[in-house]
PDB file of N, CA and C in Angstrom:
ATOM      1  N   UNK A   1     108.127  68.401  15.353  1.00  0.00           N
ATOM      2  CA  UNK A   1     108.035  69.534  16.256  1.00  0.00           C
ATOM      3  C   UNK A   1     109.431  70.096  16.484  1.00  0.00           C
ATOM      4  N   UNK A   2     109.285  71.270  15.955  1.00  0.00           N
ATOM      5  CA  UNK A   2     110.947  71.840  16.690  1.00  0.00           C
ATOM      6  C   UNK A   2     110.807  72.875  18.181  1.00  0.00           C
ATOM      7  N   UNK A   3     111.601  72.412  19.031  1.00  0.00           N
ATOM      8  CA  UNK A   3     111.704  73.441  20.251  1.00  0.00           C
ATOM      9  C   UNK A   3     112.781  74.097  20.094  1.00  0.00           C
ATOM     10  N   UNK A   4     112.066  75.733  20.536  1.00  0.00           N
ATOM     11  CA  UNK A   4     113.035  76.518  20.322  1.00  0.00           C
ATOM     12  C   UNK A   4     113.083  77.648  21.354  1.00  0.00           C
ATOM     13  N   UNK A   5     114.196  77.431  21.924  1.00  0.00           N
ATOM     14  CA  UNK A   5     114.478  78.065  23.541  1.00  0.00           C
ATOM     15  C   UNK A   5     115.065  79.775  23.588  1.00  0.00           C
ATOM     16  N   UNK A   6     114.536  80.474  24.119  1.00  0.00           N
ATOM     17  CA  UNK A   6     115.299  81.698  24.176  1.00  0.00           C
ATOM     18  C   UNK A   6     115.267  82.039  22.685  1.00  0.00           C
ATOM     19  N   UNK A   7     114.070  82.255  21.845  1.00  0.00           N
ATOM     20  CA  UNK A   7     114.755  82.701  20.587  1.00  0.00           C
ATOM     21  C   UNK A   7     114.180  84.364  20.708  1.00  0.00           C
ATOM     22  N   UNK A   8     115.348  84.978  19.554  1.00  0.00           N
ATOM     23  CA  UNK A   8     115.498  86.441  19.139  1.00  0.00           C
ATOM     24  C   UNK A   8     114.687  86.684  18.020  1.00  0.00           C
ATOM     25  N   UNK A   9     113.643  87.359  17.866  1.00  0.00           N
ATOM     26  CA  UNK A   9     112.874  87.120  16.478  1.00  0.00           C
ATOM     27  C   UNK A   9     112.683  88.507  16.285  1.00  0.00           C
ATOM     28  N   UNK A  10     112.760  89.409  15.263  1.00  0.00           N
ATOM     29  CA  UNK A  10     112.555  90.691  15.149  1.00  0.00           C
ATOM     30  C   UNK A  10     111.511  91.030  13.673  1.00  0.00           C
ATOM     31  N   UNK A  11     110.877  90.910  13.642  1.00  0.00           N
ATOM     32  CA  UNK A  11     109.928  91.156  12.333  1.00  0.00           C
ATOM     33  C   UNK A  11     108.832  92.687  12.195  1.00  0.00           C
ATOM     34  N   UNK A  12     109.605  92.856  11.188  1.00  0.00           N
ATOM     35  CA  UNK A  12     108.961  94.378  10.707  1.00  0.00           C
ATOM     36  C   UNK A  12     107.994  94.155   9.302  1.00  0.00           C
ATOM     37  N   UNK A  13     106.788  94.956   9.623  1.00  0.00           N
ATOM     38  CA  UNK A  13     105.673  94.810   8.654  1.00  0.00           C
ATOM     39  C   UNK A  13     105.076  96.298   8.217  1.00  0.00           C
ATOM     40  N   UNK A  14     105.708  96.049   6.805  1.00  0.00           N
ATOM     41  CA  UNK A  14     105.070  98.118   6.437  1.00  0.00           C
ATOM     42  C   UNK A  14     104.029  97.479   4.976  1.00  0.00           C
ATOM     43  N   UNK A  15     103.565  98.720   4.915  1.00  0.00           N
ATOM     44  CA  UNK A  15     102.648  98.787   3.389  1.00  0.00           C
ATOM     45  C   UNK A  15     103.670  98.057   1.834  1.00  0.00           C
ATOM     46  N   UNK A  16     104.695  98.506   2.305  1.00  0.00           N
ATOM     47  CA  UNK A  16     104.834  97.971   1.040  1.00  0.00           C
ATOM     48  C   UNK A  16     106.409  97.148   1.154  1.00  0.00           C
ATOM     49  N   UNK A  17     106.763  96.864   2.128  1.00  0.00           N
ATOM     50  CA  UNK A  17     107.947  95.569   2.167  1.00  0.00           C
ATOM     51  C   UNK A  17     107.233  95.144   4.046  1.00  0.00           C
ATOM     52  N   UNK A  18     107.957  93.970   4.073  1.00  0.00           N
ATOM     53  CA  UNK A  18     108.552  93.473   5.567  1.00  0.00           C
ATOM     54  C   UNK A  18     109.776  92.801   6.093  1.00  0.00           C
ATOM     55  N   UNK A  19     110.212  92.948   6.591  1.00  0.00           N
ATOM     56  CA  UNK A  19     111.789  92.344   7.231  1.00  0.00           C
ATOM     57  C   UNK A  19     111.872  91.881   8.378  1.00  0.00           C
ATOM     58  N   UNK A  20     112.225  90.071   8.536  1.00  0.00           N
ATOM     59  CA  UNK A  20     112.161  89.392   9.558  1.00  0.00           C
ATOM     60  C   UNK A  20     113.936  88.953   9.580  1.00  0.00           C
ATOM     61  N   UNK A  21     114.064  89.285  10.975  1.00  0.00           N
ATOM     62  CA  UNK A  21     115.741  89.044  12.079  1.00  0.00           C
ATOM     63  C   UNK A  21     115.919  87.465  12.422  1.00  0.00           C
ATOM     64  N   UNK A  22     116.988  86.754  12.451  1.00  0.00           N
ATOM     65  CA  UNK A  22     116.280  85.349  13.482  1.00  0.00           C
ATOM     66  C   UNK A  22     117.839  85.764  13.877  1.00  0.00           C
ATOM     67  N   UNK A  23     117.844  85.646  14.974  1.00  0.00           N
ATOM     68  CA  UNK A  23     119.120  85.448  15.774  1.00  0.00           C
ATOM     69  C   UNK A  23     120.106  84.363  15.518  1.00  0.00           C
ATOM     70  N   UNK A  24     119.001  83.092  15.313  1.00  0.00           N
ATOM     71  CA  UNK A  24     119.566  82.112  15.003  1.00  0.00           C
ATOM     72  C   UNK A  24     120.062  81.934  14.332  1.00  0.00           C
ATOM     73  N   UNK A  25     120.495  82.924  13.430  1.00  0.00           N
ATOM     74  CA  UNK A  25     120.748  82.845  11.903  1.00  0.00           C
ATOM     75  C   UNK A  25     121.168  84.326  11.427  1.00  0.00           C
ATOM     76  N   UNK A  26     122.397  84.995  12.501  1.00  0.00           N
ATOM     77  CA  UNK A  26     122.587  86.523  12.536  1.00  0.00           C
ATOM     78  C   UNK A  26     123.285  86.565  11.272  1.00  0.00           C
ATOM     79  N   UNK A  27     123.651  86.081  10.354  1.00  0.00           N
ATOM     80  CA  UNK A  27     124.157  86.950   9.333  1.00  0.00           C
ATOM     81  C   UNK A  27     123.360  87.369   8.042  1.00  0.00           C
ATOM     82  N   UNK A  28     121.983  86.733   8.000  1.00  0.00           N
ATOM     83  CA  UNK A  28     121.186  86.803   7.385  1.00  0.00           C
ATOM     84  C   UNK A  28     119.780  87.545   7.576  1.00  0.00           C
ATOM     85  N   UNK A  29     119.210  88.496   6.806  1.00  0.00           N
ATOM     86  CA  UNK A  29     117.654  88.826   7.417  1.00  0.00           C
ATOM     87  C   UNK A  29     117.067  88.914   5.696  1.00  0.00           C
ATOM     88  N   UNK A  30     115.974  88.965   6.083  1.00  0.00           N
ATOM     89  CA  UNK A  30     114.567  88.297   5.063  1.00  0.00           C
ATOM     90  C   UNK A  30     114.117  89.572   4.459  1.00  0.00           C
ATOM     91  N   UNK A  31     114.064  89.822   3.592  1.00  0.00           N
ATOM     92  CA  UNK A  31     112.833  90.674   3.086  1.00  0.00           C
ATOM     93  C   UNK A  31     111.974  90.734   2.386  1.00  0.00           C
ATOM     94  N   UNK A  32     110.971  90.796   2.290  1.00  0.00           N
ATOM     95  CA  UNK A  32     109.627  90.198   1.661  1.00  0.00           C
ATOM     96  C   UNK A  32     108.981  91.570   1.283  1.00  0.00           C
ATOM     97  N   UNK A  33     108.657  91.288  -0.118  1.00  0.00           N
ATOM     98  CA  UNK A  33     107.559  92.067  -0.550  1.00  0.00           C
ATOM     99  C   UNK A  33     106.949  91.530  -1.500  1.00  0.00           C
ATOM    100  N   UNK A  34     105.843  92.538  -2.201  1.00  0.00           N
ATOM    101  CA  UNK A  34     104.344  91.670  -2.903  1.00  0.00           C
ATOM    102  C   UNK A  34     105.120  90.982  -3.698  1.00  0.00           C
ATOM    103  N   UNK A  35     106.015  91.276  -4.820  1.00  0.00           N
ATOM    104  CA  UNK A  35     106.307  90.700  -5.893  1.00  0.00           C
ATOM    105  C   UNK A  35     106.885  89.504  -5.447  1.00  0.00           C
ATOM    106  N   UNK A  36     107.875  89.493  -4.713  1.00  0.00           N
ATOM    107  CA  UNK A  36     109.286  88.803  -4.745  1.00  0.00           C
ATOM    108  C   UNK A  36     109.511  88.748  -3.202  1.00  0.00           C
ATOM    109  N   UNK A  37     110.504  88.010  -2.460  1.00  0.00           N
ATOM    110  CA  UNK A  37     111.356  88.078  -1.446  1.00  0.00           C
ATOM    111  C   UNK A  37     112.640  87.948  -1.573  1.00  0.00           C
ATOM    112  N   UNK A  38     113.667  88.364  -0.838  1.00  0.00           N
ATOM    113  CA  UNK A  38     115.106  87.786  -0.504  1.00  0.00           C
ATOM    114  C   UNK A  38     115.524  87.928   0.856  1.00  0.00           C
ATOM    115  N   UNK A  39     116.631  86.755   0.525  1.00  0.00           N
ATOM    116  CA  UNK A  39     117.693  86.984   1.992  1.00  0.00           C
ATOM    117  C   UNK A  39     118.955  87.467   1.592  1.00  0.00           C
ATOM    118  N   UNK A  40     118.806  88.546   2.687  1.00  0.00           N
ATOM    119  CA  UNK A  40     120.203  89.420   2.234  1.00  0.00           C
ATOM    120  C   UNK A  40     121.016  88.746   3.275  1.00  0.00           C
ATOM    121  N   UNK A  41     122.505  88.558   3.006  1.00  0.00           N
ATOM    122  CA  UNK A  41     123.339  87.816   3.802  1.00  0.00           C
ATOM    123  C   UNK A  41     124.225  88.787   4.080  1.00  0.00           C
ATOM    124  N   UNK A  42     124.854  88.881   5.203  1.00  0.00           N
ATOM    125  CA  UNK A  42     126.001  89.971   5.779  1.00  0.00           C
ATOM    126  C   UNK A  42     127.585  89.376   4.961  1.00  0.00           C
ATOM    127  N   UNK A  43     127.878  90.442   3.826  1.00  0.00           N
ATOM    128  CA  UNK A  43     129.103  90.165   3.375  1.00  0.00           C
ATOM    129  C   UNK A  43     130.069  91.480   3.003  1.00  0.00           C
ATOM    130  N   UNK A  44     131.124  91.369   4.015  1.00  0.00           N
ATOM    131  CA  UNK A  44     131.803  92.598   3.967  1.00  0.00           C
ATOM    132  C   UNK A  44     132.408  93.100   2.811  1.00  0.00           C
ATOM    133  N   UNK A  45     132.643  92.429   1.894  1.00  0.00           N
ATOM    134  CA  UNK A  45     132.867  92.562   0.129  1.00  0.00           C
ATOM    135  C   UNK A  45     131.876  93.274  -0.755  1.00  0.00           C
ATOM    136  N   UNK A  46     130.815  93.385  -0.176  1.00  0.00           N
ATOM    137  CA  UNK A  46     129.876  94.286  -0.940  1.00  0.00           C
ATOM    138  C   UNK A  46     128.949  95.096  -0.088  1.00  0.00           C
ATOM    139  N   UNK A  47     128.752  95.944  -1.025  1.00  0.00           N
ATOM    140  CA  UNK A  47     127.196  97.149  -0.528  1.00  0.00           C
ATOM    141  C   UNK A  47     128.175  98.649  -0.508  1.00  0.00           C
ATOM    142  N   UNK A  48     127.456  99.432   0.106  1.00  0.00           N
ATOM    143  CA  UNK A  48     127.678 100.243  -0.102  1.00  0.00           C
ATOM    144  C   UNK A  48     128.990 100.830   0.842  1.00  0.00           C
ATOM    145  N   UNK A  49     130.031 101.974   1.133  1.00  0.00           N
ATOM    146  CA  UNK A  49     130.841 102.085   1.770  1.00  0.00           C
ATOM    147  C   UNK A  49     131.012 101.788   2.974  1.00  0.00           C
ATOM    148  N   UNK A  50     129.492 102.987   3.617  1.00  0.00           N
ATOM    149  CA  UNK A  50     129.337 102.945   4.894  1.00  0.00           C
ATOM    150  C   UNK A  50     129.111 101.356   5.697  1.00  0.00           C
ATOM    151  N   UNK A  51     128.300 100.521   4.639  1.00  0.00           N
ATOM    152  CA  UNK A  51     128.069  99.079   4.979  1.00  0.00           C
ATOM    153  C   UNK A  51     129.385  98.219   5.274  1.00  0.00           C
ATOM    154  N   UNK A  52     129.964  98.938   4.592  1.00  0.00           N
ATOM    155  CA  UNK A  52     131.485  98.212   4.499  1.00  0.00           C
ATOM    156  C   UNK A  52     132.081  98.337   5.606  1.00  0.00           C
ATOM    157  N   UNK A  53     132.134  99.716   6.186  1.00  0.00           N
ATOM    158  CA  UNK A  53     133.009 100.214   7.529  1.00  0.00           C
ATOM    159  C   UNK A  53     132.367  99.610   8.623  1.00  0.00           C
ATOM    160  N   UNK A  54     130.962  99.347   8.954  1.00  0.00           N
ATOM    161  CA  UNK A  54     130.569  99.197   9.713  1.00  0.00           C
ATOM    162  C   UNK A  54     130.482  96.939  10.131  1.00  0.00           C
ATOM    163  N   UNK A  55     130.540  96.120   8.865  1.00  0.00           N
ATOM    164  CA  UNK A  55     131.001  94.806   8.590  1.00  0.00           C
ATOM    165  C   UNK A  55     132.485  94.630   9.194  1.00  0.00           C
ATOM    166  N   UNK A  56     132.938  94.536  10.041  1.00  0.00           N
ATOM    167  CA  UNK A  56     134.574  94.376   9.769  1.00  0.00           C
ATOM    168  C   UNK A  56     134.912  92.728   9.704  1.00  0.00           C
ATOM    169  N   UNK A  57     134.220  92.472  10.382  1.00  0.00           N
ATOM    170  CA  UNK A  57     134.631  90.783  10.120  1.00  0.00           C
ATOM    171  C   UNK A  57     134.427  89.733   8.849  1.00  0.00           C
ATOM    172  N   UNK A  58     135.164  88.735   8.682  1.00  0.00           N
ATOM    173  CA  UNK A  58     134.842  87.784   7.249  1.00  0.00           C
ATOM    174  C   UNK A  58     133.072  87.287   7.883  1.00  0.00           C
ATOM    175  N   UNK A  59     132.113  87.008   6.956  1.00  0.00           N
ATOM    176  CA  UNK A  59     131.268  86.642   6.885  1.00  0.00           C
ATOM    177  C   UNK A  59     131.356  85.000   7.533  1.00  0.00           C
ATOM    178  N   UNK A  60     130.281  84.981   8.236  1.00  0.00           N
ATOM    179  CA  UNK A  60     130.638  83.662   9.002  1.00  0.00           C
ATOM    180  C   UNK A  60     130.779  83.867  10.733  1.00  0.00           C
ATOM    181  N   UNK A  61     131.419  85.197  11.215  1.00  0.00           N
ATOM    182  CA  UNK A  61     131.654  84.718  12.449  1.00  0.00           C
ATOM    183  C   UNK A  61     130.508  86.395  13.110  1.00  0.00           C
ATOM    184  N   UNK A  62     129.919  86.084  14.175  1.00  0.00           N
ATOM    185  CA  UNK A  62     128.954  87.212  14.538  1.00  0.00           C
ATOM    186  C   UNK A  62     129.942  88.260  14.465  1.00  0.00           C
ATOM    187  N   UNK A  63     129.314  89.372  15.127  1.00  0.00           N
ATOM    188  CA  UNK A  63     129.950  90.966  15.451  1.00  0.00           C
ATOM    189  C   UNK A  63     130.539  90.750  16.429  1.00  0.00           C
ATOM    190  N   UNK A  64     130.198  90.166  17.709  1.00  0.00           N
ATOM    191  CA  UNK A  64     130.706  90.149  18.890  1.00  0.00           C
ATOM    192  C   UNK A  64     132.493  89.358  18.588  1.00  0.00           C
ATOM    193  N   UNK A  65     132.468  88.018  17.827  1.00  0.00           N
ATOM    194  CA  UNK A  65     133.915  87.561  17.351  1.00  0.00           C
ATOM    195  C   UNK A  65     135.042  88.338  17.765  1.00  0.00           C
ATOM    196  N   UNK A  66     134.912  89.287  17.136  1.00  0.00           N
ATOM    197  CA  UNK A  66     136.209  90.556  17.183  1.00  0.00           C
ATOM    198  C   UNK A  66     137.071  90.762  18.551  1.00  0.00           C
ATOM    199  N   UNK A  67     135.385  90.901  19.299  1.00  0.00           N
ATOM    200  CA  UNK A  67     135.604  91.570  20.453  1.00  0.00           C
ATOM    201  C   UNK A  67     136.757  90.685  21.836  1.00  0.00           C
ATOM    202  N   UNK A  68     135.777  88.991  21.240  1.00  0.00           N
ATOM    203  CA  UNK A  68     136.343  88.337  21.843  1.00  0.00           C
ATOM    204  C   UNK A  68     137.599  87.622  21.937  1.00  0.00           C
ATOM    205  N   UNK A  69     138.267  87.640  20.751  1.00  0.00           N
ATOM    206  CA  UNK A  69     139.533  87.376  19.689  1.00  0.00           C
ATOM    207  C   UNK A  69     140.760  88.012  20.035  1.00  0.00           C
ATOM    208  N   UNK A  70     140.475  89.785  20.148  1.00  0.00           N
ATOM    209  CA  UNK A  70     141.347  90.785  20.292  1.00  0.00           C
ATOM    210  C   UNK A  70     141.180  90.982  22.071  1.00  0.00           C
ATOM    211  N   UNK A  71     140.616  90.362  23.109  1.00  0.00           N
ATOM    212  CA  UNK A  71     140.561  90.939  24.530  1.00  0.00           C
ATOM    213  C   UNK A  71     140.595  89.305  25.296  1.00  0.00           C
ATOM    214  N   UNK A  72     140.207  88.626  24.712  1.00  0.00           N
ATOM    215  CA  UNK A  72     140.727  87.183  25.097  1.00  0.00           C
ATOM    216  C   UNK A  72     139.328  86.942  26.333  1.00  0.00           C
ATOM    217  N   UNK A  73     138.131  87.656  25.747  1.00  0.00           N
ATOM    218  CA  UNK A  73     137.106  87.248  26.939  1.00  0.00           C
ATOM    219  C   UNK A  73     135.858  87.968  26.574  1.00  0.00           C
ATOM    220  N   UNK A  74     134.748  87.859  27.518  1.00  0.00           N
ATOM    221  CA  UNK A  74     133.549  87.877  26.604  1.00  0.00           C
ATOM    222  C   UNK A  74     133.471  89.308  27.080  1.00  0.00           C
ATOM    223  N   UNK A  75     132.954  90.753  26.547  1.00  0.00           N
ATOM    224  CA  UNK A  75     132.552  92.125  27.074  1.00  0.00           C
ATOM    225  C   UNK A  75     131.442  92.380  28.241  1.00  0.00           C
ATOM    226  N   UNK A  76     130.866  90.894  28.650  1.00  0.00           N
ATOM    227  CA  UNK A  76     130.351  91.096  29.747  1.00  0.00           C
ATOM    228  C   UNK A  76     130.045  90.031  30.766  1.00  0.00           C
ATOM    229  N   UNK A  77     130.485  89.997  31.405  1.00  0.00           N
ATOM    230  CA  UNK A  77     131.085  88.723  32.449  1.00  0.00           C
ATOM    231  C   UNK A  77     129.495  88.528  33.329  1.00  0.00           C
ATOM    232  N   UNK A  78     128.904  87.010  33.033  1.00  0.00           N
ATOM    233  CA  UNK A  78     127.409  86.918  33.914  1.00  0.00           C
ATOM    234  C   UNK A  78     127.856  85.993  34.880  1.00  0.00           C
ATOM    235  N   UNK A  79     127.325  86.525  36.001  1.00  0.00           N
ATOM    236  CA  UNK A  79     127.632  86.167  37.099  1.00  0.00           C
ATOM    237  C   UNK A  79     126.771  85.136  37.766  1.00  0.00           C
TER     238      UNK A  79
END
């Protein structure tokens, strides 16, 4: 049995692909269709330009990283 607390799950289902998110696992999302599936992995070394500008970090550390690295604290303080 695995327990799994607070999870982020985002799954999209069309006619002809679907694409599942796990939080748990942000650098990666799923895509499935009839033939085949893959996991596309977040790597700032490839894809297309705009993909590029919008990746800034090495693969491995979330989006938020940056934020916290360069300001020395988290962007939103819970009280």
């Amino acid at each position: 049995m695995v327990l799994v607390k607070n999870r982020l799950w985002f799954e999209l289902n069309g006619a002809r692909a679907s694409a599942a998110f796990d939080q748990d696992n942000p650098e990666q999302i799923w895509i499935g269709r009839f033939a085949e599936s893959s996991l596309v992995v977040r790597d700032p070394a490839v894809g297309s330009e705009e993909q590029r500008r919008l990746s800034v970090l090495p693969a491995g550390h979330a989006q938020g990283y940056g934020t916290i690295v360069s300001t020395g604290s988290m962007p939103i303080q819970v009280r």
